[in-house]
C-alpha atoms as a PDB file:
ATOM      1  CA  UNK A   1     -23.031  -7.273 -13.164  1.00  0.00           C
ATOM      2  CA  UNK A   2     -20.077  -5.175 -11.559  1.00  0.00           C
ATOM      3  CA  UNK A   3     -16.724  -6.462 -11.576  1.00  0.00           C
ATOM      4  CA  UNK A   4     -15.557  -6.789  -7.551  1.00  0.00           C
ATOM      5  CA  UNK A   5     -11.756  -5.452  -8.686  1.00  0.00           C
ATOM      6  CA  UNK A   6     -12.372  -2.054  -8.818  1.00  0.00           C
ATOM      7  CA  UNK A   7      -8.433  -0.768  -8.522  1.00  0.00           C
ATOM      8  CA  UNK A   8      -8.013   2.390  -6.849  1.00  0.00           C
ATOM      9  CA  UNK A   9      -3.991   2.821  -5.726  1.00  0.00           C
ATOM     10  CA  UNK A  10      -5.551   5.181  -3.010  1.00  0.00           C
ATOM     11  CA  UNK A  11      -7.478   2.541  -1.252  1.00  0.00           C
ATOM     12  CA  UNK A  12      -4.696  -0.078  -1.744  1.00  0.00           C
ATOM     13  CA  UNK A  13      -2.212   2.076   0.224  1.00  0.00           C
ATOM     14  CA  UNK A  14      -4.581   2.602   2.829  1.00  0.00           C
ATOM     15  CA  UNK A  15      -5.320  -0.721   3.238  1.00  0.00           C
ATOM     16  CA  UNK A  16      -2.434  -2.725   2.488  1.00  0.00           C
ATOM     17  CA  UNK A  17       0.860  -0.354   2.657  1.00  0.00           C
ATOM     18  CA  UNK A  18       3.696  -0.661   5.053  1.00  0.00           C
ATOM     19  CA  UNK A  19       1.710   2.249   7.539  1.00  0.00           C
ATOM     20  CA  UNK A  20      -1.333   0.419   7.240  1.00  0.00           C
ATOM     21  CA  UNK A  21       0.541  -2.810   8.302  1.00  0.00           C
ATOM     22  CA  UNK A  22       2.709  -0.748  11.198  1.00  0.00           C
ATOM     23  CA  UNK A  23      -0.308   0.943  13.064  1.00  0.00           C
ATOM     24  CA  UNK A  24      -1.945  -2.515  14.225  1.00  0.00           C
ATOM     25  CA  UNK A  25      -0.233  -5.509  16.159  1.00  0.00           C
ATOM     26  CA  UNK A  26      -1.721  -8.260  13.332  1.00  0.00           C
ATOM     27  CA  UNK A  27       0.079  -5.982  10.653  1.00  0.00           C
ATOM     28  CA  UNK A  28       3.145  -5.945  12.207  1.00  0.00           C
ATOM     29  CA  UNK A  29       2.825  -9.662  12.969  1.00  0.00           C
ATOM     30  CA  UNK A  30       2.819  -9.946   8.995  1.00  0.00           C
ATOM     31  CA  UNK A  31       5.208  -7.968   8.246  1.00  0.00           C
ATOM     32  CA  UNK A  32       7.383  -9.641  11.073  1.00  0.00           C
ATOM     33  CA  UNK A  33       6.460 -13.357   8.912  1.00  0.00           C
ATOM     34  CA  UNK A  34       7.318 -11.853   5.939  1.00  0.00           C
ATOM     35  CA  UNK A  35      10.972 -10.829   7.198  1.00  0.00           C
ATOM     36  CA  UNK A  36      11.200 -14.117   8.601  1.00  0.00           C
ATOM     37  CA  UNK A  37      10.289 -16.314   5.364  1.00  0.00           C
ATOM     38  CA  UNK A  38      12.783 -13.904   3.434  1.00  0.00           C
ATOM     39  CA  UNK A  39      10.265 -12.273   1.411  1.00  0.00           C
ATOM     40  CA  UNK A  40      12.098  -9.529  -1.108  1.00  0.00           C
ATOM     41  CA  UNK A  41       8.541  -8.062  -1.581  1.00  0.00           C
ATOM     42  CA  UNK A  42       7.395  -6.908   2.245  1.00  0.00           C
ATOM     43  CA  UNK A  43       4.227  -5.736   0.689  1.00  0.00           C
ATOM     44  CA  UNK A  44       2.286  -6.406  -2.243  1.00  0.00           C
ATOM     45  CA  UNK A  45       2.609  -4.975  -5.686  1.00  0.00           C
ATOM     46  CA  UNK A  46       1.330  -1.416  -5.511  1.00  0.00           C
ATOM     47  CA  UNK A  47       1.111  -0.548  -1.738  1.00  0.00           C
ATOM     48  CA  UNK A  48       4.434   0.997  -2.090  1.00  0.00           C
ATOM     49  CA  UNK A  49       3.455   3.751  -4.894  1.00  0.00           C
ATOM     50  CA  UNK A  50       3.987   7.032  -4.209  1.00  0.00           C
ATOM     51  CA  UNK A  51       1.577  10.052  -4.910  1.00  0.00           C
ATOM     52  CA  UNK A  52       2.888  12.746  -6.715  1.00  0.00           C
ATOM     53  CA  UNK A  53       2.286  16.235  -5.954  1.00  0.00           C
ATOM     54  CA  UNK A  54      -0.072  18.313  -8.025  1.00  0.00           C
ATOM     55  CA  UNK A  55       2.978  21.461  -7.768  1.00  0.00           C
ATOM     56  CA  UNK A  56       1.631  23.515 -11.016  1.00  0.00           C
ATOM     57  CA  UNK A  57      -0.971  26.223 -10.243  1.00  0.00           C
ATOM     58  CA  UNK A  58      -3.218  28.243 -12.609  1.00  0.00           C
ATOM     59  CA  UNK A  59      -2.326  26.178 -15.275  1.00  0.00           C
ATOM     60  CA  UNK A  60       1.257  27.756 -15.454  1.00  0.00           C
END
């Protein structure tokens, strides 16, 4: 049987970064909690990666 965890930093962003928490009024009711109790970590572990760009072309 499948593991539920299936990681995918893509998906996490989406889902739990600080954009993610902005763009509804229940997100930015958390994030507003989280302020409040003092929290040094506003979101969780890897919603704040970021992507790096794919710059080389043609293998050069």
């Amino acid at each position: 049987m499948k593991r539920t965890f299936q990681p995918s930093r893509r998906s996490r962003v989406k889902q739990h970064g600080f954009r993610a928490r902005m763009s509804t009024k229940a997100g930015r009711r958390i994030l507003k909690n989280r302020r409040r109790k003092g929290c040094k970590r506003l979101l969780p572990k890897g919603a704040e990666l970021k992507f790096e760009r794919h710059v080389t072309q043609h293998g050069v």
